[in-house]
PDB file of N, CA and C in Angstrom:
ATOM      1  N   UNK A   1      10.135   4.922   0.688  1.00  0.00           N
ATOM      2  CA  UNK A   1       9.538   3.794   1.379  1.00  0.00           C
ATOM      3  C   UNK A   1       9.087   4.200   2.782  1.00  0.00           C
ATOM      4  N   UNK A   2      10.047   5.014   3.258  1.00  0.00           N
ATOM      5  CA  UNK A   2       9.651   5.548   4.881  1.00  0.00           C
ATOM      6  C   UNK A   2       8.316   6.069   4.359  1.00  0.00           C
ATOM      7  N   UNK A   3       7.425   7.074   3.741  1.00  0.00           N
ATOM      8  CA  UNK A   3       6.512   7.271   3.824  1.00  0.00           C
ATOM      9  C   UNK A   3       5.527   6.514   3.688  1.00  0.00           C
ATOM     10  N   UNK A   4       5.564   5.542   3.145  1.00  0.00           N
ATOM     11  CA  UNK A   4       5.025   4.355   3.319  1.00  0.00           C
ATOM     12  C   UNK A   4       4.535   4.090   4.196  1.00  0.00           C
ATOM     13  N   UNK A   5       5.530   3.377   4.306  1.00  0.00           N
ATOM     14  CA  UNK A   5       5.295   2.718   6.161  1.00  0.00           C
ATOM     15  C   UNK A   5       4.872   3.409   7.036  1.00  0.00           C
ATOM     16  N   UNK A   6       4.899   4.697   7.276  1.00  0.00           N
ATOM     17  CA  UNK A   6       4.130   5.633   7.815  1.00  0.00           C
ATOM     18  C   UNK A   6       2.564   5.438   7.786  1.00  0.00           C
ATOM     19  N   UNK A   7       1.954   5.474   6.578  1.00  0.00           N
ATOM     20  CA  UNK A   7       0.854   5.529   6.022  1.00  0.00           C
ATOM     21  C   UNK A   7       0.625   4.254   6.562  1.00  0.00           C
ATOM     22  N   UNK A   8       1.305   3.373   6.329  1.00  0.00           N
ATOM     23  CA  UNK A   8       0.675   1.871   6.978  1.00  0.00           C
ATOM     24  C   UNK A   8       0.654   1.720   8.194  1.00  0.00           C
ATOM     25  N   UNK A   9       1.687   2.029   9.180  1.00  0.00           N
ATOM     26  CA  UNK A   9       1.617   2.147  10.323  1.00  0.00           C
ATOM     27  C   UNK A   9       0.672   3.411  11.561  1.00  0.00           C
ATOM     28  N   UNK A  10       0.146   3.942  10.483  1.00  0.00           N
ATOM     29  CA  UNK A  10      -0.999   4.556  11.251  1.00  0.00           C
ATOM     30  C   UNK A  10      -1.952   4.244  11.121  1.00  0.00           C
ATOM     31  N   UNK A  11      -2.240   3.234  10.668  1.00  0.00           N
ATOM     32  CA  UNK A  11      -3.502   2.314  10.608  1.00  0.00           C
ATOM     33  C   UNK A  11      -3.394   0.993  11.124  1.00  0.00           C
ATOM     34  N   UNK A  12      -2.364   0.206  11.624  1.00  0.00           N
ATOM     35  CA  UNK A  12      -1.702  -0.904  12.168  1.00  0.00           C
ATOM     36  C   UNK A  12      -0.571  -0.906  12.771  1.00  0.00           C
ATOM     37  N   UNK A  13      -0.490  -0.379  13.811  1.00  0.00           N
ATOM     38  CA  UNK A  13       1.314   0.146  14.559  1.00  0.00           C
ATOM     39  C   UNK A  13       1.455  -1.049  14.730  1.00  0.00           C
ATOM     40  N   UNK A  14       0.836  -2.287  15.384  1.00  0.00           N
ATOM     41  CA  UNK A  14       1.112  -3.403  15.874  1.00  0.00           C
ATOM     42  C   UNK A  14       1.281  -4.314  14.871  1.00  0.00           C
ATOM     43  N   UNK A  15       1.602  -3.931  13.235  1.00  0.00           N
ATOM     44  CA  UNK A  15       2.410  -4.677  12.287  1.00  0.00           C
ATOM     45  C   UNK A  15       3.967  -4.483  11.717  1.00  0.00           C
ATOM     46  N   UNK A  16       4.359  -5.538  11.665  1.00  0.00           N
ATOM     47  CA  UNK A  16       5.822  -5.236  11.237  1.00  0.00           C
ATOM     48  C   UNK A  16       5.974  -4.820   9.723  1.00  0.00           C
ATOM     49  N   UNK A  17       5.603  -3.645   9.305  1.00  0.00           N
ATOM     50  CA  UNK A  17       5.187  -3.806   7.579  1.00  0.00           C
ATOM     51  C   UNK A  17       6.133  -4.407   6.833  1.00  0.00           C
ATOM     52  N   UNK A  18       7.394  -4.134   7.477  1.00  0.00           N
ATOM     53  CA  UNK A  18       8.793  -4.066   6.976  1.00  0.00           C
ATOM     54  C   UNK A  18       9.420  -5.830   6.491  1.00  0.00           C
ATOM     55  N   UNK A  19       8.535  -6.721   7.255  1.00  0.00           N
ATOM     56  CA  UNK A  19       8.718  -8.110   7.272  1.00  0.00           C
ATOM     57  C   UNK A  19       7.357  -8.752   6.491  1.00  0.00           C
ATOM     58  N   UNK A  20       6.115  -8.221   7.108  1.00  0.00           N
ATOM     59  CA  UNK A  20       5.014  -8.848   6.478  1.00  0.00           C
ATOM     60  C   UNK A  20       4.621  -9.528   5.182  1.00  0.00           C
ATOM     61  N   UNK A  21       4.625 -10.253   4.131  1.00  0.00           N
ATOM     62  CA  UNK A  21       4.575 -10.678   3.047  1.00  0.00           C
ATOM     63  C   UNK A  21       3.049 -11.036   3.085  1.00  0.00           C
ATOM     64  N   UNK A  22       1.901 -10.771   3.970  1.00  0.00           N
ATOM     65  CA  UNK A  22       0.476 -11.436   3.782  1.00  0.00           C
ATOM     66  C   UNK A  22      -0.597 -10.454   4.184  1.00  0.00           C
ATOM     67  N   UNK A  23      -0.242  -9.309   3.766  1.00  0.00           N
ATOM     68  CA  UNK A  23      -1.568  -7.951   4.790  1.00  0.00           C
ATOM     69  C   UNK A  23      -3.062  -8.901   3.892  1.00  0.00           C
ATOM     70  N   UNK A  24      -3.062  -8.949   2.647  1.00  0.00           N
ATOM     71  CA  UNK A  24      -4.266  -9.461   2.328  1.00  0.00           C
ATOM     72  C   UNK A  24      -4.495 -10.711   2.367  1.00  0.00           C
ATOM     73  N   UNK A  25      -3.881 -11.768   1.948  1.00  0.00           N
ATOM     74  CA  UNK A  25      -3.802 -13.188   2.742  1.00  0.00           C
ATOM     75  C   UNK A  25      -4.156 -13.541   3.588  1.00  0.00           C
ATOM     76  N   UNK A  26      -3.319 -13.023   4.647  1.00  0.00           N
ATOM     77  CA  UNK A  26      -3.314 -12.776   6.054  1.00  0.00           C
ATOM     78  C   UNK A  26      -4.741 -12.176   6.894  1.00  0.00           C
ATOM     79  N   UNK A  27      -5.277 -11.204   6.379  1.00  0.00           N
ATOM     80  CA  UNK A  27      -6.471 -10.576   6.695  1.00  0.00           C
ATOM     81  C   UNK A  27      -6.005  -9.517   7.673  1.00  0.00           C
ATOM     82  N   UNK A  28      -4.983  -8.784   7.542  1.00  0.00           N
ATOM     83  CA  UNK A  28      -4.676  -7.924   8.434  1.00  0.00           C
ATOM     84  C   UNK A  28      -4.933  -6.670   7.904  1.00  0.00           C
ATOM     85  N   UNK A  29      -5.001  -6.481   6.620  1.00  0.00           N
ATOM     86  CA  UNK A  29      -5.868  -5.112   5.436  1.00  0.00           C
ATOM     87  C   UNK A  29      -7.148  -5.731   5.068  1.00  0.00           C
ATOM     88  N   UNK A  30      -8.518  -5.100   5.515  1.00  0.00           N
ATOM     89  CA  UNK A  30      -9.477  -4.977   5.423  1.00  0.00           C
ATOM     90  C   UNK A  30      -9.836  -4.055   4.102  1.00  0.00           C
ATOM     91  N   UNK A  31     -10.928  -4.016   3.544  1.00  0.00           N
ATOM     92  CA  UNK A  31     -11.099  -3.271   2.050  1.00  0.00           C
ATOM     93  C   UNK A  31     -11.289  -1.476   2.948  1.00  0.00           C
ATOM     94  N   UNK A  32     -11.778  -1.408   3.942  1.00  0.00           N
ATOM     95  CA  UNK A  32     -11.683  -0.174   4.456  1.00  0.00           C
ATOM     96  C   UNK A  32     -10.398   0.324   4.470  1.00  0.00           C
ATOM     97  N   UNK A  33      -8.696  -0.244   4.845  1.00  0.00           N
ATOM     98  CA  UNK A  33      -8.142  -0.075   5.204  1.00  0.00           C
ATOM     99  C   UNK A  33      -7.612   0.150   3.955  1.00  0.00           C
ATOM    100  N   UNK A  34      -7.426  -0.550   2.472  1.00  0.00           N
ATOM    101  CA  UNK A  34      -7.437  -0.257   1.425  1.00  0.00           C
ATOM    102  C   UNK A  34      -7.987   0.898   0.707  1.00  0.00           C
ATOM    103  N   UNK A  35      -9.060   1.345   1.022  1.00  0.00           N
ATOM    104  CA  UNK A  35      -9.785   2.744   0.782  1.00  0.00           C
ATOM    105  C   UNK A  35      -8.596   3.588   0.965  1.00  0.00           C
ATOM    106  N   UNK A  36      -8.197   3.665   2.346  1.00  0.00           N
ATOM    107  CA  UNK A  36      -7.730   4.833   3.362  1.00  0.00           C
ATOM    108  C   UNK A  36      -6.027   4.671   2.659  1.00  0.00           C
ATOM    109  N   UNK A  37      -5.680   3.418   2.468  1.00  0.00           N
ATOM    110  CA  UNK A  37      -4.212   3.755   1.896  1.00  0.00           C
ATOM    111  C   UNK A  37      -4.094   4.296   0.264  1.00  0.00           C
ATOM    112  N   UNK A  38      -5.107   3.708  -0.358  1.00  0.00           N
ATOM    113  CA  UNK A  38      -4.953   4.120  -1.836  1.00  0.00           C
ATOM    114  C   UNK A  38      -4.776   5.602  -1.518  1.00  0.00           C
ATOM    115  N   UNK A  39      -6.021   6.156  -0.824  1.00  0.00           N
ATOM    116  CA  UNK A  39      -6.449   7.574  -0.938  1.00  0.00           C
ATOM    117  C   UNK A  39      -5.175   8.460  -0.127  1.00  0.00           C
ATOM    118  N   UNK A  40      -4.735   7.902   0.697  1.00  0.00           N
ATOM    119  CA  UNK A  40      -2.921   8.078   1.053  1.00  0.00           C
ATOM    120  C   UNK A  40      -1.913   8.511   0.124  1.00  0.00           C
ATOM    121  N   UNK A  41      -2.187   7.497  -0.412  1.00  0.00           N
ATOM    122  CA  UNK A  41      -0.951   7.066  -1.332  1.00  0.00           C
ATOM    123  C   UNK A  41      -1.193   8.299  -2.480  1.00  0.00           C
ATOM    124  N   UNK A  42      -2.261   8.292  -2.803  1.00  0.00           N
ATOM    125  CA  UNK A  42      -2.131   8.612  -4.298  1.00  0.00           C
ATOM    126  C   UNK A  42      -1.992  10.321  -3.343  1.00  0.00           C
ATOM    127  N   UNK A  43      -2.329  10.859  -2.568  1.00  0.00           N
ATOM    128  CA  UNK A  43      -2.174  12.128  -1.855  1.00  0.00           C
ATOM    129  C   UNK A  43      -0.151  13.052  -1.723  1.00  0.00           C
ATOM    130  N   UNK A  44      -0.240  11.661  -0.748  1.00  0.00           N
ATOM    131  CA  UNK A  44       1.432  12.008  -0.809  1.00  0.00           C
ATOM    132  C   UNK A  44       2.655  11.609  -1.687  1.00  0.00           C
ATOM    133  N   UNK A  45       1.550  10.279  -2.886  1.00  0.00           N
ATOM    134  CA  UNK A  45       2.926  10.387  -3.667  1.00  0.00           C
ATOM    135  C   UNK A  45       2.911  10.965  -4.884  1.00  0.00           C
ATOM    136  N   UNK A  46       1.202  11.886  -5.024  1.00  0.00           N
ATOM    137  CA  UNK A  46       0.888  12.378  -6.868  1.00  0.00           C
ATOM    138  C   UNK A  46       0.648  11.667  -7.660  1.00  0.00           C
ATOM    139  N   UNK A  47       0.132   9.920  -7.165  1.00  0.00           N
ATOM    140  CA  UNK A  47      -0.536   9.144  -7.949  1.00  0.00           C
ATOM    141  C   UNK A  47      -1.520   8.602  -8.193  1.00  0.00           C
ATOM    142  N   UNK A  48      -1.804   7.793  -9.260  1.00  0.00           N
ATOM    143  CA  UNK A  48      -3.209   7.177  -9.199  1.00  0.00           C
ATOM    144  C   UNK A  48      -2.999   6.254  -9.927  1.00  0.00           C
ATOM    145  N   UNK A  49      -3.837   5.224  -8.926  1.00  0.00           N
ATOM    146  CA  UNK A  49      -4.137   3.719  -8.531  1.00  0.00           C
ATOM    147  C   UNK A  49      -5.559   3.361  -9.175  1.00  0.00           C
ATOM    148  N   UNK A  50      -5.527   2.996 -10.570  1.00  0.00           N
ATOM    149  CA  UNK A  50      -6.492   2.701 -11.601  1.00  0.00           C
ATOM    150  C   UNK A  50      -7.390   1.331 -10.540  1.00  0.00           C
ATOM    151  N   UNK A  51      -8.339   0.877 -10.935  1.00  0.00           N
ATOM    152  CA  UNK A  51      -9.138  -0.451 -10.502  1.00  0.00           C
ATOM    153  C   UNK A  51      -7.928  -1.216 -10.896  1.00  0.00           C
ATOM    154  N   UNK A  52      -7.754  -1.417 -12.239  1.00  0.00           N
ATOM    155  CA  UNK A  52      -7.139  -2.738 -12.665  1.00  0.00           C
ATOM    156  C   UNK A  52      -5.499  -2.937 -11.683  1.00  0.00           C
ATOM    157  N   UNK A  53      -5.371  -2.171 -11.059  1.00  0.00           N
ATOM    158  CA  UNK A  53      -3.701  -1.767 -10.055  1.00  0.00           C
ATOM    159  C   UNK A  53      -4.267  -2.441  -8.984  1.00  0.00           C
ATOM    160  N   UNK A  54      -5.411  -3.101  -8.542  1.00  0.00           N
ATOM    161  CA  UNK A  54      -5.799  -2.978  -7.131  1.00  0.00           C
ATOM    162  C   UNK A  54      -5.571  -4.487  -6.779  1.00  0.00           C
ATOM    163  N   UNK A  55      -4.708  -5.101  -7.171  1.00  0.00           N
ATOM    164  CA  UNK A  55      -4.651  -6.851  -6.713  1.00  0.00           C
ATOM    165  C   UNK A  55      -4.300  -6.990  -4.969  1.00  0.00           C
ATOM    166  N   UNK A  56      -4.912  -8.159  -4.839  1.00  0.00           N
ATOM    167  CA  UNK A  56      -4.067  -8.342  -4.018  1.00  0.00           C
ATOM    168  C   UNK A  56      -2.631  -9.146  -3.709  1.00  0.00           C
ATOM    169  N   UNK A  57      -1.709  -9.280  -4.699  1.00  0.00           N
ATOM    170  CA  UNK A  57      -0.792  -9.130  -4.846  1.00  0.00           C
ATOM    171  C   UNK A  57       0.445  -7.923  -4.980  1.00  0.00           C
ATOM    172  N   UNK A  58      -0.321  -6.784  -4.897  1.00  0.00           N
ATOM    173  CA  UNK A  58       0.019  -5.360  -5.054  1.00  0.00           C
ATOM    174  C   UNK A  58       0.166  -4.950  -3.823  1.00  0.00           C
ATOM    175  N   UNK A  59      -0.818  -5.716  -2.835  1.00  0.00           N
ATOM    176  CA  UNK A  59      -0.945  -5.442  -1.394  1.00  0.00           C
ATOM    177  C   UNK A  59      -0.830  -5.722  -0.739  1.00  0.00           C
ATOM    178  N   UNK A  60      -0.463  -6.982  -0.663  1.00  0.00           N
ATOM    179  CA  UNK A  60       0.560  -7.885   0.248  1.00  0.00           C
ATOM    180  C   UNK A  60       1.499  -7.660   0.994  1.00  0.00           C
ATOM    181  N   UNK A  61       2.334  -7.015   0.372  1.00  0.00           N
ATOM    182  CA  UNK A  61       3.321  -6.107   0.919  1.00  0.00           C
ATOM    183  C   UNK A  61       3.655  -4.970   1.312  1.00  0.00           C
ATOM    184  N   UNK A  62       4.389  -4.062   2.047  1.00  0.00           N
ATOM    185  CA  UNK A  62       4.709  -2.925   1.311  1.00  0.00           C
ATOM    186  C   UNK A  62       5.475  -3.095   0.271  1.00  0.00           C
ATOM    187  N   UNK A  63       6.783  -3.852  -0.174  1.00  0.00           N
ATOM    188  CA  UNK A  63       7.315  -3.770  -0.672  1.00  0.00           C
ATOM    189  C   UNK A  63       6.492  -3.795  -1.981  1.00  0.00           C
ATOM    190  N   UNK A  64       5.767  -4.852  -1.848  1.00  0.00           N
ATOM    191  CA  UNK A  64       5.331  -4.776  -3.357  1.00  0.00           C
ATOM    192  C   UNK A  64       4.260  -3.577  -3.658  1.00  0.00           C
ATOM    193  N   UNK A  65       3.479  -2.630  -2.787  1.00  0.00           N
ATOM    194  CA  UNK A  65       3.034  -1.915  -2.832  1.00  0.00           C
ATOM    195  C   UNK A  65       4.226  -0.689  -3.082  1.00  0.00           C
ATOM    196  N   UNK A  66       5.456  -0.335  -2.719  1.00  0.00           N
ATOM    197  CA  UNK A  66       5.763   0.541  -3.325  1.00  0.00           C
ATOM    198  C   UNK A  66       6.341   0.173  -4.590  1.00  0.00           C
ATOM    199  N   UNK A  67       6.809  -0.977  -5.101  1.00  0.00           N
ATOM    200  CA  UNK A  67       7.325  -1.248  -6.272  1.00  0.00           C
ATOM    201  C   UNK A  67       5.851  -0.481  -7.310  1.00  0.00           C
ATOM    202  N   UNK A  68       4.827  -0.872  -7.253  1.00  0.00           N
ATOM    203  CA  UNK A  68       3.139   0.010  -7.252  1.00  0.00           C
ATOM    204  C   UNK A  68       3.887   1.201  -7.762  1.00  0.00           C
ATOM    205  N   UNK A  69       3.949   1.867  -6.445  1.00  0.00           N
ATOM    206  CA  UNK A  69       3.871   3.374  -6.815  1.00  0.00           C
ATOM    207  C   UNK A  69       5.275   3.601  -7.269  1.00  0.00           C
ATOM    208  N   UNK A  70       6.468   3.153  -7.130  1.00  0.00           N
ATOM    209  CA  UNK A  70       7.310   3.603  -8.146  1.00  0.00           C
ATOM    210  C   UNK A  70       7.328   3.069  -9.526  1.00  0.00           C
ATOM    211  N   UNK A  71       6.660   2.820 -10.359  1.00  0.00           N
ATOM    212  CA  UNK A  71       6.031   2.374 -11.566  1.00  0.00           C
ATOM    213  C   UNK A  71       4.921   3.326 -11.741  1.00  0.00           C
ATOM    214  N   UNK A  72       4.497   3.492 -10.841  1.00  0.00           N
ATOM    215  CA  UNK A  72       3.126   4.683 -11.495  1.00  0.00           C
ATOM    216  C   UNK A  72       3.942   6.241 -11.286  1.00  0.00           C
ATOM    217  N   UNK A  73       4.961   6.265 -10.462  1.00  0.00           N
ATOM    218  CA  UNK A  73       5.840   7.698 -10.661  1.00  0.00           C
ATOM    219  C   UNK A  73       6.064   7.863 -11.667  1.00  0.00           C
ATOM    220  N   UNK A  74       7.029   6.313 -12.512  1.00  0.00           N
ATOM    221  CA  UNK A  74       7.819   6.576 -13.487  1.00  0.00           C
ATOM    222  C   UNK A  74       6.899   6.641 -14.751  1.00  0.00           C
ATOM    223  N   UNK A  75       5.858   6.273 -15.042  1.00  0.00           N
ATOM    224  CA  UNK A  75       4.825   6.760 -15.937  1.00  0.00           C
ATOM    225  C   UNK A  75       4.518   8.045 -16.174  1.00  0.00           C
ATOM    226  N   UNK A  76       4.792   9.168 -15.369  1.00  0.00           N
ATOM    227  CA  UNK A  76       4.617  10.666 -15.349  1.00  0.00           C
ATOM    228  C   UNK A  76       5.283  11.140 -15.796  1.00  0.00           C
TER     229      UNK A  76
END
């Protein structure tokens, strides 16, 4: 999860990722900012984030964004 939040917090230091429940709701993840984390994500965690993975319910969170990628780990 720490790497995570990493990845998120270098694109938004001035969010609490750790509390947030609304990055897309909210409007605080932009589709640019989505680009830059998928392409993150799938870098440092060896995964990939199909179209149909891309809700924004997936992204709302971190939490629910790593629940994401530990489901696409455990597929490997």
């Amino acid at each position: 999860m720490e790497a995570l939040l990493e990845i998120l917090r270098s694109l938004h230091p001035e969010v609490d990722f750790e509390t947030c429940g609304r990055l897309i709701d909210g409007r605080i993840l932009d589709s640019f900012d989505l680009v830059s984390i998928i392409a993150e994500v799938e870098d440092r965690f060896g995964v990939v984030i199909t179209a149909e993975k891309i809700t924004p319910e997936r992204f709302n969170s971190a939490q629910a964004l790593y629940a994401l990628i530990r489901e696409l780990e455990d597929k490997d």
